[in-house]
N, C-alpha and C. Protein backbone atom coordinates (compact mmCIF):
# COMPACT_ATOMS: atom_id res chain seq x y z
N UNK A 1 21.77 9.30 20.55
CA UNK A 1 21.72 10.77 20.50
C UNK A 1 20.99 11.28 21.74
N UNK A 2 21.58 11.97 22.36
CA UNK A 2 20.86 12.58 23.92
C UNK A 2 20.47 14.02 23.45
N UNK A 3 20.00 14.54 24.32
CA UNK A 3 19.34 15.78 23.86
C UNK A 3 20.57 16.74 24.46
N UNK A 4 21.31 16.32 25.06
CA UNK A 4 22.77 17.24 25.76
C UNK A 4 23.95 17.77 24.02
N UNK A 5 23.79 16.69 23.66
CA UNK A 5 24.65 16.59 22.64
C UNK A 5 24.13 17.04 21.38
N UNK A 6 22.62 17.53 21.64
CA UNK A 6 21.36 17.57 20.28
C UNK A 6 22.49 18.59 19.29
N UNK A 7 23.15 19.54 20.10
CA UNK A 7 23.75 21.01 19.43
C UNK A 7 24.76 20.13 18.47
N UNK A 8 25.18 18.93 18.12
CA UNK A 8 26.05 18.74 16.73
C UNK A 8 25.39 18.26 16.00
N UNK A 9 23.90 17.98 16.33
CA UNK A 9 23.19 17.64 14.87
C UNK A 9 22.41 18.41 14.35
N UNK A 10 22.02 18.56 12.93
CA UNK A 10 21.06 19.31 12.26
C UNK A 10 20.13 18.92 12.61
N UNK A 11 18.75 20.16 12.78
CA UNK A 11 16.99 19.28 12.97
C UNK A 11 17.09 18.55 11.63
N UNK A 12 17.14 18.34 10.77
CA UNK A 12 17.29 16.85 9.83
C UNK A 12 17.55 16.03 10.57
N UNK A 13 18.97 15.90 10.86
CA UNK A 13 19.31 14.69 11.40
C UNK A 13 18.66 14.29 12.82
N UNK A 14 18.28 15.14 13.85
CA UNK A 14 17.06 14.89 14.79
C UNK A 14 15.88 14.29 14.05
N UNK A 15 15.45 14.73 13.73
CA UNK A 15 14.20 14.36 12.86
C UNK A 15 14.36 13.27 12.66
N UNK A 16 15.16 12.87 11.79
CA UNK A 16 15.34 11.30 11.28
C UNK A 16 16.03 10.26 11.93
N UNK A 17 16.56 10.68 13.24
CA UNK A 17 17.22 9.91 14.04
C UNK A 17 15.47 9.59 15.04
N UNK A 18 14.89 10.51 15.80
CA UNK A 18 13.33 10.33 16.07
C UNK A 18 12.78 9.57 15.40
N UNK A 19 12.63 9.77 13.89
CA UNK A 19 11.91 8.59 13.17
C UNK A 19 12.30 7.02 12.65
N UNK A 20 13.65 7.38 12.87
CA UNK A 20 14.27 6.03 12.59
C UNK A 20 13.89 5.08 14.21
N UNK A 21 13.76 5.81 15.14
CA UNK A 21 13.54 5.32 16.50
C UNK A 21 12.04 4.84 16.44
N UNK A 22 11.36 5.92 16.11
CA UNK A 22 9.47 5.53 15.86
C UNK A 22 9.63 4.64 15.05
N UNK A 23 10.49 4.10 13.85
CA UNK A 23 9.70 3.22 13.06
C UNK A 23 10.76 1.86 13.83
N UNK A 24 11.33 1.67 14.48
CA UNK A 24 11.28 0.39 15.80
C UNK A 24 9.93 0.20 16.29
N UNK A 25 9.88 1.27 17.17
CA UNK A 25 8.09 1.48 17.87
C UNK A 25 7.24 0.75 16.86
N UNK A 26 6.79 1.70 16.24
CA UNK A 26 5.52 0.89 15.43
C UNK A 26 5.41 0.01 14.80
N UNK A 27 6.32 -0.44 14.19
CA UNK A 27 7.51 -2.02 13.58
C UNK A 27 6.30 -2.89 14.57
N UNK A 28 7.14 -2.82 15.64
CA UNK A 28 7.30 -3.67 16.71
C UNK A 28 5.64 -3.75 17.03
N UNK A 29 5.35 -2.50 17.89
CA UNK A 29 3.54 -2.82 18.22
C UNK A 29 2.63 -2.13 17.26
N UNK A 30 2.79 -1.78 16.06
CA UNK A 30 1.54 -0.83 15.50
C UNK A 30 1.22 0.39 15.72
N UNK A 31 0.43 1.10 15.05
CA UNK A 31 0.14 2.42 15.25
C UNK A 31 -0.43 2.46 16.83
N UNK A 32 -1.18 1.60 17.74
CA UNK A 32 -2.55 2.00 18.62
C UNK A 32 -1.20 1.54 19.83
N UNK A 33 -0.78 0.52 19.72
CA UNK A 33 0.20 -0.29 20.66
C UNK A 33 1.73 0.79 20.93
N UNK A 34 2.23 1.27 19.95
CA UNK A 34 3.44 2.04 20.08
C UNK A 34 3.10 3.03 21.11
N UNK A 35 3.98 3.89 22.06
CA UNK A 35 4.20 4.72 23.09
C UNK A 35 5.29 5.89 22.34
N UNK A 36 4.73 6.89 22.71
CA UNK A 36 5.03 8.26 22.30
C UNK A 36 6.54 8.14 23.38
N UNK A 37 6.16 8.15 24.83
CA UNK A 37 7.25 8.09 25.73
C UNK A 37 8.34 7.07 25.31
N UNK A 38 8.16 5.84 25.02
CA UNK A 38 9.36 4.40 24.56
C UNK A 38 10.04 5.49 23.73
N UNK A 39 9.29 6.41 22.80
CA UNK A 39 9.81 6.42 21.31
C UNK A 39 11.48 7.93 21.64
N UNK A 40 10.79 9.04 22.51
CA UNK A 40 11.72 9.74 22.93
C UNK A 40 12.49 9.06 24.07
N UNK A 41 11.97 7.92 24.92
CA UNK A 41 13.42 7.15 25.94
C UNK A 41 14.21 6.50 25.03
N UNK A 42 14.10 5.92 24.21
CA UNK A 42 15.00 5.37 23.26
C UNK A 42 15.77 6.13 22.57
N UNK A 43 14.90 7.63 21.49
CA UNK A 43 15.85 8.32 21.02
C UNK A 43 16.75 9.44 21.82
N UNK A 44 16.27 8.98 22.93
CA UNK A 44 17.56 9.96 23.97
C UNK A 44 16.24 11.58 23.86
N UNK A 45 15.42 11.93 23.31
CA UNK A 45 14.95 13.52 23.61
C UNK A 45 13.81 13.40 24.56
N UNK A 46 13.40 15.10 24.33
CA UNK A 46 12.23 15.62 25.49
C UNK A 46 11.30 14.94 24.51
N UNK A 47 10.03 14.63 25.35
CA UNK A 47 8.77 14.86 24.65
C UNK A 47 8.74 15.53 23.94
N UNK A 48 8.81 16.91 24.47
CA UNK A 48 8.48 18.38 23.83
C UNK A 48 9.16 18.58 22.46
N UNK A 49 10.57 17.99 22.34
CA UNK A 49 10.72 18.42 20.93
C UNK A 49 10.39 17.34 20.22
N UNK A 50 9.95 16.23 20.40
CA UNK A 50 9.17 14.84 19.33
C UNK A 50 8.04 15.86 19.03
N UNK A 51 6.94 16.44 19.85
CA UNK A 51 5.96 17.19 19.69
C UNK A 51 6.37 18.88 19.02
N UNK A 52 6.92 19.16 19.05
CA UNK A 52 7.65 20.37 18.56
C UNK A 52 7.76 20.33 16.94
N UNK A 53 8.65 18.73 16.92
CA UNK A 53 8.91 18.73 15.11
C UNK A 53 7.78 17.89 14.64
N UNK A 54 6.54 17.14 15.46
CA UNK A 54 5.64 16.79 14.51
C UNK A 54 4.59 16.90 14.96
N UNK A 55 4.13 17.22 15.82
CA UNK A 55 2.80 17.89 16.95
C UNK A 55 1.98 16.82 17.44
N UNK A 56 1.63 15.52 17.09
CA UNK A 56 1.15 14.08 17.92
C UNK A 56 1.35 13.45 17.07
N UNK A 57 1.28 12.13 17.30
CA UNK A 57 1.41 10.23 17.58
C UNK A 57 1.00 10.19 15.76
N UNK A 58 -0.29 10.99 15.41
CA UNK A 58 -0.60 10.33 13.99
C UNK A 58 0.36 10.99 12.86
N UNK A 59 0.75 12.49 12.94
CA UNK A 59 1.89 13.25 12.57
C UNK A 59 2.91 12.44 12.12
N UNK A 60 3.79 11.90 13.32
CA UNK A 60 4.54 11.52 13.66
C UNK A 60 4.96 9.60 12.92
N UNK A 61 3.61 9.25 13.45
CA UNK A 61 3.28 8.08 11.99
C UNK A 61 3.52 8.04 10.66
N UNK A 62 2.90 9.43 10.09
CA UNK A 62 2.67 9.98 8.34
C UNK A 62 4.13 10.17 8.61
N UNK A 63 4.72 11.34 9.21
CA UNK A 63 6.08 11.27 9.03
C UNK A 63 7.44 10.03 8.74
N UNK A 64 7.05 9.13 9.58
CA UNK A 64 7.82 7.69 9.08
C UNK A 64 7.26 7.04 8.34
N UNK A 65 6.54 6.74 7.84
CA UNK A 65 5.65 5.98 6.54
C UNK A 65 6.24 7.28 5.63
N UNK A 66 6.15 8.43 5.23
CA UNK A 66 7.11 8.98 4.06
C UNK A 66 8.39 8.82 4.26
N UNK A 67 9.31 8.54 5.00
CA UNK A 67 10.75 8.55 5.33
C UNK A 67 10.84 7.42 4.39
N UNK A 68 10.22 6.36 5.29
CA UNK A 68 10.37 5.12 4.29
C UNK A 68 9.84 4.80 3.08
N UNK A 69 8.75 6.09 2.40
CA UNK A 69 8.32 5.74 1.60
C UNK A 69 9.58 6.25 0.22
N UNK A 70 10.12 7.17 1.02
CA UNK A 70 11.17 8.19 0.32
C UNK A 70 12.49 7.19 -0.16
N UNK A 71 12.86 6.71 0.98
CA UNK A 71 13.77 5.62 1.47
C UNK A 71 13.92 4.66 0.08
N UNK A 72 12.22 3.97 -0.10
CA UNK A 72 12.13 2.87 -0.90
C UNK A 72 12.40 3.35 -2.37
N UNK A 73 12.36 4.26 -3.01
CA UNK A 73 11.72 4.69 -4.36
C UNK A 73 13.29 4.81 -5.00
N UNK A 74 14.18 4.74 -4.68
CA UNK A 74 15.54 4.89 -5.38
C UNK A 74 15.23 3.53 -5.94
N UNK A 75 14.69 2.07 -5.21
CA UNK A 75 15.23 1.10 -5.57
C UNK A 75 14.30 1.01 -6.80
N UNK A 76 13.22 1.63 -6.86
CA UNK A 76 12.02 1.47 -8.34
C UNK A 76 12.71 2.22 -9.26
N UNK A 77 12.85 3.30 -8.96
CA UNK A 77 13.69 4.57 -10.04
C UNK A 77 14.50 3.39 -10.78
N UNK A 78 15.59 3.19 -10.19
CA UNK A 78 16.83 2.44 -11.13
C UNK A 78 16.33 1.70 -11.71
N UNK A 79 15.63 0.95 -11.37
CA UNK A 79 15.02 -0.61 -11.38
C UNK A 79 14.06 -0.23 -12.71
N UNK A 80 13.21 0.59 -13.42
CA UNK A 80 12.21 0.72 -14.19
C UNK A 80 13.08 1.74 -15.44
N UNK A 81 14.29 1.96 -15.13
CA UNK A 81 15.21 2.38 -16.27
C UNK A 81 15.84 1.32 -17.34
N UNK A 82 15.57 -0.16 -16.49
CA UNK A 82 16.18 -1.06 -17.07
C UNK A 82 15.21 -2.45 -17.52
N UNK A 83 13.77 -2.13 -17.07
CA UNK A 83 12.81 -3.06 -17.22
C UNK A 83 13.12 -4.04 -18.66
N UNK A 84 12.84 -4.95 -18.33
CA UNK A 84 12.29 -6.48 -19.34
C UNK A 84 11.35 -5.88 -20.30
N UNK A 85 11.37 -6.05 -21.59
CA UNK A 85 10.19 -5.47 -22.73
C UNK A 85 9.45 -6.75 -22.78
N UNK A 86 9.50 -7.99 -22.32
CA UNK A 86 8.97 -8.96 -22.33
C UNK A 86 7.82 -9.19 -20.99
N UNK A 87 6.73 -8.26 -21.10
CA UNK A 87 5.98 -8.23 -19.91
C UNK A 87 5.83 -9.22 -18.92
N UNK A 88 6.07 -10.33 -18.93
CA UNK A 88 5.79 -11.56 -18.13
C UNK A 88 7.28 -11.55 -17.37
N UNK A 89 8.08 -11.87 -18.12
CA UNK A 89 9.36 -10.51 -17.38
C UNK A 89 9.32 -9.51 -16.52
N UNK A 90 9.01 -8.85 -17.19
CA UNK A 90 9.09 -7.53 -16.25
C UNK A 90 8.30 -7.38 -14.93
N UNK A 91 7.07 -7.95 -14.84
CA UNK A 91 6.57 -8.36 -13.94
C UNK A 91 7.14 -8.89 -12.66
N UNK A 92 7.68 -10.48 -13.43
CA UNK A 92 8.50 -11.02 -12.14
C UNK A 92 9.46 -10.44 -11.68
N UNK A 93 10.26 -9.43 -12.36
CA UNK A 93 11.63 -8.41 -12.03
C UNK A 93 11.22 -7.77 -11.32
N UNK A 94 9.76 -6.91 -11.18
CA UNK A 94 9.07 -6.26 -10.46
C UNK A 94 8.88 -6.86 -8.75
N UNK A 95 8.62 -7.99 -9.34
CA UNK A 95 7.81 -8.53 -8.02
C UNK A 95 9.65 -8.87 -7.35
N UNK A 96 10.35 -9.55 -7.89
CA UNK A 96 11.31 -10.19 -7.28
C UNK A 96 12.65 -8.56 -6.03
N UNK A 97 12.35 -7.80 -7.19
CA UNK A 97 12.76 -6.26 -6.46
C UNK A 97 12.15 -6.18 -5.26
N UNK A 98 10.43 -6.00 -5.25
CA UNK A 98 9.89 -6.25 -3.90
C UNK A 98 10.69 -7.28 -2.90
N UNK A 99 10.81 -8.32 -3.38
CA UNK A 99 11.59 -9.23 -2.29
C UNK A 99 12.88 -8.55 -1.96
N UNK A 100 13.45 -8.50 -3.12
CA UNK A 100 14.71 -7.69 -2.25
C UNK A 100 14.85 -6.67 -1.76
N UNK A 101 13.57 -5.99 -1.70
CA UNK A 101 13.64 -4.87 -0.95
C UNK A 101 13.28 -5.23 0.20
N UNK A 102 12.56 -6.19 0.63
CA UNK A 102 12.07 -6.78 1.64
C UNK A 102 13.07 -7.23 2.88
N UNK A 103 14.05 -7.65 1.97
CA UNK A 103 15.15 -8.96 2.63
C UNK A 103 16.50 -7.36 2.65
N UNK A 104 16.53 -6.26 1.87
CA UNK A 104 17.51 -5.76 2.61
C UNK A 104 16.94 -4.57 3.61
N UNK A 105 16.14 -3.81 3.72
CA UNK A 105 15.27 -3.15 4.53
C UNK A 105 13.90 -3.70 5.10
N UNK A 106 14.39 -4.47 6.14
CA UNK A 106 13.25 -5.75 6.39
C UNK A 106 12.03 -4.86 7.59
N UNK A 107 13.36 -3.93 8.17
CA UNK A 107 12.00 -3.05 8.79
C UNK A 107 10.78 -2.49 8.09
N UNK A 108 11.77 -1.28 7.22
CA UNK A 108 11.14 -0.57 6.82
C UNK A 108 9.84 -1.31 5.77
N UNK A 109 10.37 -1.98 5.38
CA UNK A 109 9.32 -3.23 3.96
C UNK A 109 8.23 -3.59 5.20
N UNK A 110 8.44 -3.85 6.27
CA UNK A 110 7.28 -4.02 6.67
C UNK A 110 6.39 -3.33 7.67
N UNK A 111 7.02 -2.07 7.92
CA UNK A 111 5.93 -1.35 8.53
C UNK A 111 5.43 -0.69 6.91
N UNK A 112 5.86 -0.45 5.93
CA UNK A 112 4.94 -0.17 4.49
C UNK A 112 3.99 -1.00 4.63
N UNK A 113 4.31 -2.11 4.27
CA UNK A 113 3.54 -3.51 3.82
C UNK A 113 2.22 -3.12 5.05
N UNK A 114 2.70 -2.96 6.48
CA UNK A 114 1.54 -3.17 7.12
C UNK A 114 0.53 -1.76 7.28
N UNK A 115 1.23 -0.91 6.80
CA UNK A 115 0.39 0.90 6.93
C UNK A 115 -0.59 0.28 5.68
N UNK A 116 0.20 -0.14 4.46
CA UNK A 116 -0.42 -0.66 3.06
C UNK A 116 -1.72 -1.43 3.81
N UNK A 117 -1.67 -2.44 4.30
CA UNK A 117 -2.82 -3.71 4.01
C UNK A 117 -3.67 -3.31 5.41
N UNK A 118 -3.11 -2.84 6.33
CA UNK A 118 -3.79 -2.75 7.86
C UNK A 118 -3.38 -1.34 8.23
N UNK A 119 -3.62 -0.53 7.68
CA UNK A 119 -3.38 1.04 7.76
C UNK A 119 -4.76 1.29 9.12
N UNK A 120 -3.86 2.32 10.21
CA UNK A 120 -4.65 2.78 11.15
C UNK A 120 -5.94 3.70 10.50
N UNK A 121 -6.62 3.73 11.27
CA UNK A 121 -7.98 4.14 10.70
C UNK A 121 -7.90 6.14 10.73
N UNK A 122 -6.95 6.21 11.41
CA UNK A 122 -6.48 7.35 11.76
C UNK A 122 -5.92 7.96 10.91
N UNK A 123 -5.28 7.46 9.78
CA UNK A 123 -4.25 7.74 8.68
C UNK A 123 -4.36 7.36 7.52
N UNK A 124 -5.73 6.17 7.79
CA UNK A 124 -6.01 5.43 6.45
C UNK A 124 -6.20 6.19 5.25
N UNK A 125 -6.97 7.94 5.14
CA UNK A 125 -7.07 8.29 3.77
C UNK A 125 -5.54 8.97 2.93
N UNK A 126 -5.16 9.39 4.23
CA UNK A 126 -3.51 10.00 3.73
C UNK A 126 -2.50 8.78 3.27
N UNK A 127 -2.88 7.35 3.69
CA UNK A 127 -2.41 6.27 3.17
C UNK A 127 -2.67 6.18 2.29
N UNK A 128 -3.80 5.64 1.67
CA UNK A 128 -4.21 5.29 0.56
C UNK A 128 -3.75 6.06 -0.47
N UNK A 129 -3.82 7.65 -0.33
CA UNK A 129 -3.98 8.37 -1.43
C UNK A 129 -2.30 8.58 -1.79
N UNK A 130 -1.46 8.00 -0.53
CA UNK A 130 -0.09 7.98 -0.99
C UNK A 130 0.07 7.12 -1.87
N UNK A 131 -0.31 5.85 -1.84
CA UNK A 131 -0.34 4.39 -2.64
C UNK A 131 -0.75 4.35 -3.97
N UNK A 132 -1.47 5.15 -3.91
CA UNK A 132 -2.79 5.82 -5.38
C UNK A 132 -1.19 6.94 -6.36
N UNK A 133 -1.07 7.18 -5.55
CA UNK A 133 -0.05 8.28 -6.28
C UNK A 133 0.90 7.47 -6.70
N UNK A 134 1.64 6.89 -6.35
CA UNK A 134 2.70 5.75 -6.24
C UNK A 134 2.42 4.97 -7.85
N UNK A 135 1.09 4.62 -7.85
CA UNK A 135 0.66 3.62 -8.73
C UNK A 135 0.79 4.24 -9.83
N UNK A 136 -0.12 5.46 -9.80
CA UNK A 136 0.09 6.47 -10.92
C UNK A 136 1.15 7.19 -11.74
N UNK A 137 2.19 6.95 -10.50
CA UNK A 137 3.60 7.07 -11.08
C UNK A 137 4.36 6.24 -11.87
N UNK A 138 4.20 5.21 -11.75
CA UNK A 138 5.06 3.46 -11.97
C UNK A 138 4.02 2.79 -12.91
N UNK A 139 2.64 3.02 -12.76
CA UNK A 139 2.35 2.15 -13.54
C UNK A 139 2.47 2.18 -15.12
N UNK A 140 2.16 3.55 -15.66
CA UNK A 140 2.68 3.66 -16.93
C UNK A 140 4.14 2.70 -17.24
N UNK A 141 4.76 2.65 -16.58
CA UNK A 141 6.01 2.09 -16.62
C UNK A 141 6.06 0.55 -16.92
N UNK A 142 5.19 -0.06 -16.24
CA UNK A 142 4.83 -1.70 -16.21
C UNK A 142 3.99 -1.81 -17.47
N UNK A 143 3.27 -0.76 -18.18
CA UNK A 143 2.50 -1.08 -19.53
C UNK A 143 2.89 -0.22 -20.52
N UNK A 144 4.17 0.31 -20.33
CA UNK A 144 4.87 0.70 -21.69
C UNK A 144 5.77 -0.33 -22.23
N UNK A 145 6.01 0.39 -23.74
CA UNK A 145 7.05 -0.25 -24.51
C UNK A 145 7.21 -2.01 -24.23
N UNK A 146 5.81 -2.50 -24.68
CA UNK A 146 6.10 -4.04 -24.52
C UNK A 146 6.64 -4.53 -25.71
N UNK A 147 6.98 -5.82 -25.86
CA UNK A 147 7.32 -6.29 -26.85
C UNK A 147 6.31 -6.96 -27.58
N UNK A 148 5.44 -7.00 -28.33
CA UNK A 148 4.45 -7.62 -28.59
C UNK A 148 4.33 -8.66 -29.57
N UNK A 149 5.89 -8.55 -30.15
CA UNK A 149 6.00 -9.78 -31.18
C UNK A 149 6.53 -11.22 -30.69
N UNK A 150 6.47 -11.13 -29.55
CA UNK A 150 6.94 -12.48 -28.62
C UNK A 150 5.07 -13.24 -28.31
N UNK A 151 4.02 -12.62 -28.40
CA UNK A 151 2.78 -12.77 -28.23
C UNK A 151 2.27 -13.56 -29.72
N UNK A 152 1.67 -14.73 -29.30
CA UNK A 152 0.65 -15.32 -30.94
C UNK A 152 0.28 -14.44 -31.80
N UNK A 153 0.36 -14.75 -32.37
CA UNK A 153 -0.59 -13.89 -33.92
C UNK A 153 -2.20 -13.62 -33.99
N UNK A 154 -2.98 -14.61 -33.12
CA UNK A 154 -4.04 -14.48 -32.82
C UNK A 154 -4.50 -14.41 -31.65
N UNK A 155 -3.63 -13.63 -30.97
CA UNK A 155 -3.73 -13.14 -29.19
C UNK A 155 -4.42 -11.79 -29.34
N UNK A 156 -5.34 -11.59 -29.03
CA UNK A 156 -5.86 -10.47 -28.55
C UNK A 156 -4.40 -9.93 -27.35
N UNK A 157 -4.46 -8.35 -28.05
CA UNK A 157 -3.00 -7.91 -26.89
C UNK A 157 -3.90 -7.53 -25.61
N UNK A 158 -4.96 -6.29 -25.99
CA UNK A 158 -5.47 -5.76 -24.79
C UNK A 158 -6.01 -7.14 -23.85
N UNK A 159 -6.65 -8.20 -24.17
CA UNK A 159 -7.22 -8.94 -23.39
C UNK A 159 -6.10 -9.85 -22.83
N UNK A 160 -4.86 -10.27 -23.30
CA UNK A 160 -3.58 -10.59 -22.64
C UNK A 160 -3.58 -9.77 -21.98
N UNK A 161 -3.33 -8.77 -21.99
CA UNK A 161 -2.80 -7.91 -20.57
C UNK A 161 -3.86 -7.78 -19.48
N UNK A 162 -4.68 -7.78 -20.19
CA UNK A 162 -5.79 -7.93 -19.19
C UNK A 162 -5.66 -8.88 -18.03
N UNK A 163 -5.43 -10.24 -18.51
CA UNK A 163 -5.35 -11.43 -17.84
C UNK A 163 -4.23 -11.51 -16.96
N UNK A 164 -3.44 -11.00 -18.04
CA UNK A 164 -1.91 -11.08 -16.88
C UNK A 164 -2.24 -9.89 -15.43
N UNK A 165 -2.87 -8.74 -15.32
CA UNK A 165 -2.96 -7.97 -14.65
C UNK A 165 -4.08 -8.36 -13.75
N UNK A 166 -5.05 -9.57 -13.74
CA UNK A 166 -6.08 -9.97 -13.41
C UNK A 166 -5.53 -11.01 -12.32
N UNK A 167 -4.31 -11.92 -12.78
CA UNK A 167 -3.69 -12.68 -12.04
C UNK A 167 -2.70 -12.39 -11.33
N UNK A 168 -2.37 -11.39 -11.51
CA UNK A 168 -1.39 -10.74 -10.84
C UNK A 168 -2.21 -10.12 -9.52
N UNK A 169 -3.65 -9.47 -10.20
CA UNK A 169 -4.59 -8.84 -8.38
C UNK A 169 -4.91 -10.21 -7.77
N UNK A 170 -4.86 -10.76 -8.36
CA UNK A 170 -5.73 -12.25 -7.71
C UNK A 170 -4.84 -12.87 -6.75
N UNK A 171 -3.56 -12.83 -6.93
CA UNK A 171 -2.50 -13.27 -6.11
C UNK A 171 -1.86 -12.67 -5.29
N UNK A 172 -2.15 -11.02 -5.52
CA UNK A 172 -2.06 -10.20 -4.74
C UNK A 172 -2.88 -10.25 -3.34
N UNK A 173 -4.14 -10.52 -4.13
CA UNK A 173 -5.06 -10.06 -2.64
C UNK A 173 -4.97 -11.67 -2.10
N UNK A 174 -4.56 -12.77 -2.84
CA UNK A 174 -4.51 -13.79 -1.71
C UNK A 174 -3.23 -13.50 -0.68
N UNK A 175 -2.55 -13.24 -1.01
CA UNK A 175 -1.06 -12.58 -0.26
C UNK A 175 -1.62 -11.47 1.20
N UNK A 176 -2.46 -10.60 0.64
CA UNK A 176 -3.31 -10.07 1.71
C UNK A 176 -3.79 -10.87 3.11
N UNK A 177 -4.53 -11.64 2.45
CA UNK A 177 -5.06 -12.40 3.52
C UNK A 177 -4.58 -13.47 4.01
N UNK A 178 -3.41 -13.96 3.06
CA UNK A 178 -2.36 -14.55 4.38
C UNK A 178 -1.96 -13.81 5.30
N UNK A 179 -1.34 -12.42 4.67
CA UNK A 179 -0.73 -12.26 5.25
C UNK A 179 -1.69 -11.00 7.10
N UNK A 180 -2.75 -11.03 6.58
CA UNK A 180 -3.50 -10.39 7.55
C UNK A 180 -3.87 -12.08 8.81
N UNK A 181 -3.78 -13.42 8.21
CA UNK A 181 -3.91 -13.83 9.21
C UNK A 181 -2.52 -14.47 9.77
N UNK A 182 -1.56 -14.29 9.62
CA UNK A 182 -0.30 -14.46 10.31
C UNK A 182 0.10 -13.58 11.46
N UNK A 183 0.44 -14.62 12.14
CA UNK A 183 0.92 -13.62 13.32
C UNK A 183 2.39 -13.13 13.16
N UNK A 184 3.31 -13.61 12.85
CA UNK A 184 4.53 -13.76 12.27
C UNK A 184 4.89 -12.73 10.92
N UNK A 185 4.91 -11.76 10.97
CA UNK A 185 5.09 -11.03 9.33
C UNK A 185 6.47 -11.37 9.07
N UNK A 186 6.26 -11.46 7.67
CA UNK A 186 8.18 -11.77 7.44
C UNK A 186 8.21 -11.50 5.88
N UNK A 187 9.55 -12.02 5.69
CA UNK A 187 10.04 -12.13 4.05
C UNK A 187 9.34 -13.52 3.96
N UNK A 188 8.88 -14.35 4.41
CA UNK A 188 8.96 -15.88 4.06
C UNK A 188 7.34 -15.85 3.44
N UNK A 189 6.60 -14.89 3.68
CA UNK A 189 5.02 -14.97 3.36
C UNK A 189 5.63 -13.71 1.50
N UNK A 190 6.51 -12.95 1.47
CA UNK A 190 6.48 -12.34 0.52
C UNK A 190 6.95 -14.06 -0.79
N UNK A 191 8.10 -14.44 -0.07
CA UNK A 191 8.31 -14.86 -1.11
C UNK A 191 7.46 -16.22 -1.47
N UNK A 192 6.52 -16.62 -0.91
CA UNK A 192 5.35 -17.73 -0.97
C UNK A 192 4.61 -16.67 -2.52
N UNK A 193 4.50 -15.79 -2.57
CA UNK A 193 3.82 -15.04 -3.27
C UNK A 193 4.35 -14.72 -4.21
N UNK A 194 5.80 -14.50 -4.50
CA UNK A 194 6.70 -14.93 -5.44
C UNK A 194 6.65 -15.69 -6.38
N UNK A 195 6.92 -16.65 -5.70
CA UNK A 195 7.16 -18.36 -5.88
C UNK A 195 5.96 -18.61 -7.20
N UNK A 196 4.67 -17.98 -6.19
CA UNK A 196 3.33 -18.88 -6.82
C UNK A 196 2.96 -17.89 -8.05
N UNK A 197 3.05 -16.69 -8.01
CA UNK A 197 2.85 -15.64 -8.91
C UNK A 197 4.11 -16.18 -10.38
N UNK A 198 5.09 -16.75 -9.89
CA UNK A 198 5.78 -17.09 -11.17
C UNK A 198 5.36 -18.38 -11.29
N UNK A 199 4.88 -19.36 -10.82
CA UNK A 199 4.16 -20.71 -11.54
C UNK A 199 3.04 -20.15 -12.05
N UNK A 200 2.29 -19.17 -12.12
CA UNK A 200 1.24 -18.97 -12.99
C UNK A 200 1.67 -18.06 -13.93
N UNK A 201 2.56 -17.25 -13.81
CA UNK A 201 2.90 -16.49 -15.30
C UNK A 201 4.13 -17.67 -15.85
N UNK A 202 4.69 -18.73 -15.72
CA UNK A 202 4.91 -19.83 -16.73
C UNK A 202 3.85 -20.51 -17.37
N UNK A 203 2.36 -20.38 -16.62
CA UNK A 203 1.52 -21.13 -17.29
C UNK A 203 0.94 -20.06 -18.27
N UNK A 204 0.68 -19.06 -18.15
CA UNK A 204 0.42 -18.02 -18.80
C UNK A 204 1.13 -17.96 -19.63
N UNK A 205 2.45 -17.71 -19.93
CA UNK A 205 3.30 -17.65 -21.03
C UNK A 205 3.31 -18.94 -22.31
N UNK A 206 2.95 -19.64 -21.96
CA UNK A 206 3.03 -20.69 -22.27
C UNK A 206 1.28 -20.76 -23.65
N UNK A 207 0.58 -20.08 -22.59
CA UNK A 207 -0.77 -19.77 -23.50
C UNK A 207 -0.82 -19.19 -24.20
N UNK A 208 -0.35 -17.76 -24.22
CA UNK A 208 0.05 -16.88 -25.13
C UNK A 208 0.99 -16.17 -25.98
N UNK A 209 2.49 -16.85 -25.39
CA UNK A 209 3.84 -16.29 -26.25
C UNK A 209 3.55 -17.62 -27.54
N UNK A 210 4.97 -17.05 -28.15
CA UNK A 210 5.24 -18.19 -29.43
C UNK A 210 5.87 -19.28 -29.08
């Protein structure tokens, strides 16, 4: 898209053709490393209108981290209409969606993943409090309508869930810190986390179903 030709697209479609270009950029080097200039030589415009529709570099960041945050949420929507009532289930359906969201929007999954775990310091509270919202949305969803008659007779329920949600952060934040010391980000560190998160909810299930 050149800026000669800008007159057959809508500012939507500018907009998101710009941000689909920025999130190459920051993909590629990060919030501090990406170039404002790469980002309009690539999408064919002026400076002036990258700065026009989002006014600087951190703007312009928040703006593609919601594109893609927008982007991602069709695949949860569908996906939590049809959840497993068998929580240890639903979980891994959960987690395994992440992978495939990973493996078919491999960009976008990972400039999230990296705003998520290594968010610029610049953007970090408008991050977080996106993530916070997110949770607040979905999570009711992951602790409704379980099935609870698949659980022992002498299982404490609240303290099962407890555990399962305990091992689930625990494997989470080891996933973190792989994945903060890799140089390499990929699908291949999501699905290590996969993998190991379902050998411990087989051992888990195993403790507490019938």
């Amino acid at each position: 898209m050149s800026e000669e030709s800008g007159n057959k697209y809508t500012v939507q479609e500018k907009k998101e053709h710009i941000l689909m270009t920025a999130l190459q950029e920051f993909s590629e080097k990060g919030y501090d490393g990406a170039s404002t200039n790469l980002i309009v030589q690539r999408a064919g415009v002026s400076k002036g209108l990258l700065f026009h529709y989002f006014g600087n570099k951190r703007n312009l960041y928040l703006a593609t981290f919601e594109m893609c945050f927008q982007k991602m949420l069709p695949y949860f929507n569908h996906k939590f209409l049809q959840v497993s009532s068998d929580i240890i289930e639903r979980i891994m359906e959960i987690s395994l969606l992440k992978l495939k969201i990973a493996m078919d929007q491999p960009l976008m999954h990972s400039f999230l993943t990296a705003a998520y775990i290594e968010a610029p310091e610049e953007v970090r509270d408008e991050i977080k409090t996106r993530y916070e919202q997110l949770t607040a949305q979905y999570m009711p969803y992951v602790l409704e309508n379980i099935d609870y008659s698949l659980f022992k007779e002498d299982i404490n329920r609240e303290k099962a869930l407890e555990l399962i949600m305990i091992i689930l952060d625990a494997i989470t934040e080891k996933y973190i810190k792989t994945y903060k010391k890799t140089e390499k980000k990929g699908t291949l560190i999501l699905k290590d986390f996969v993998d190991e998160l379902e050998d411990y909810l087989i051992l888990l299930k195993h403790g507490i179903y019938k």
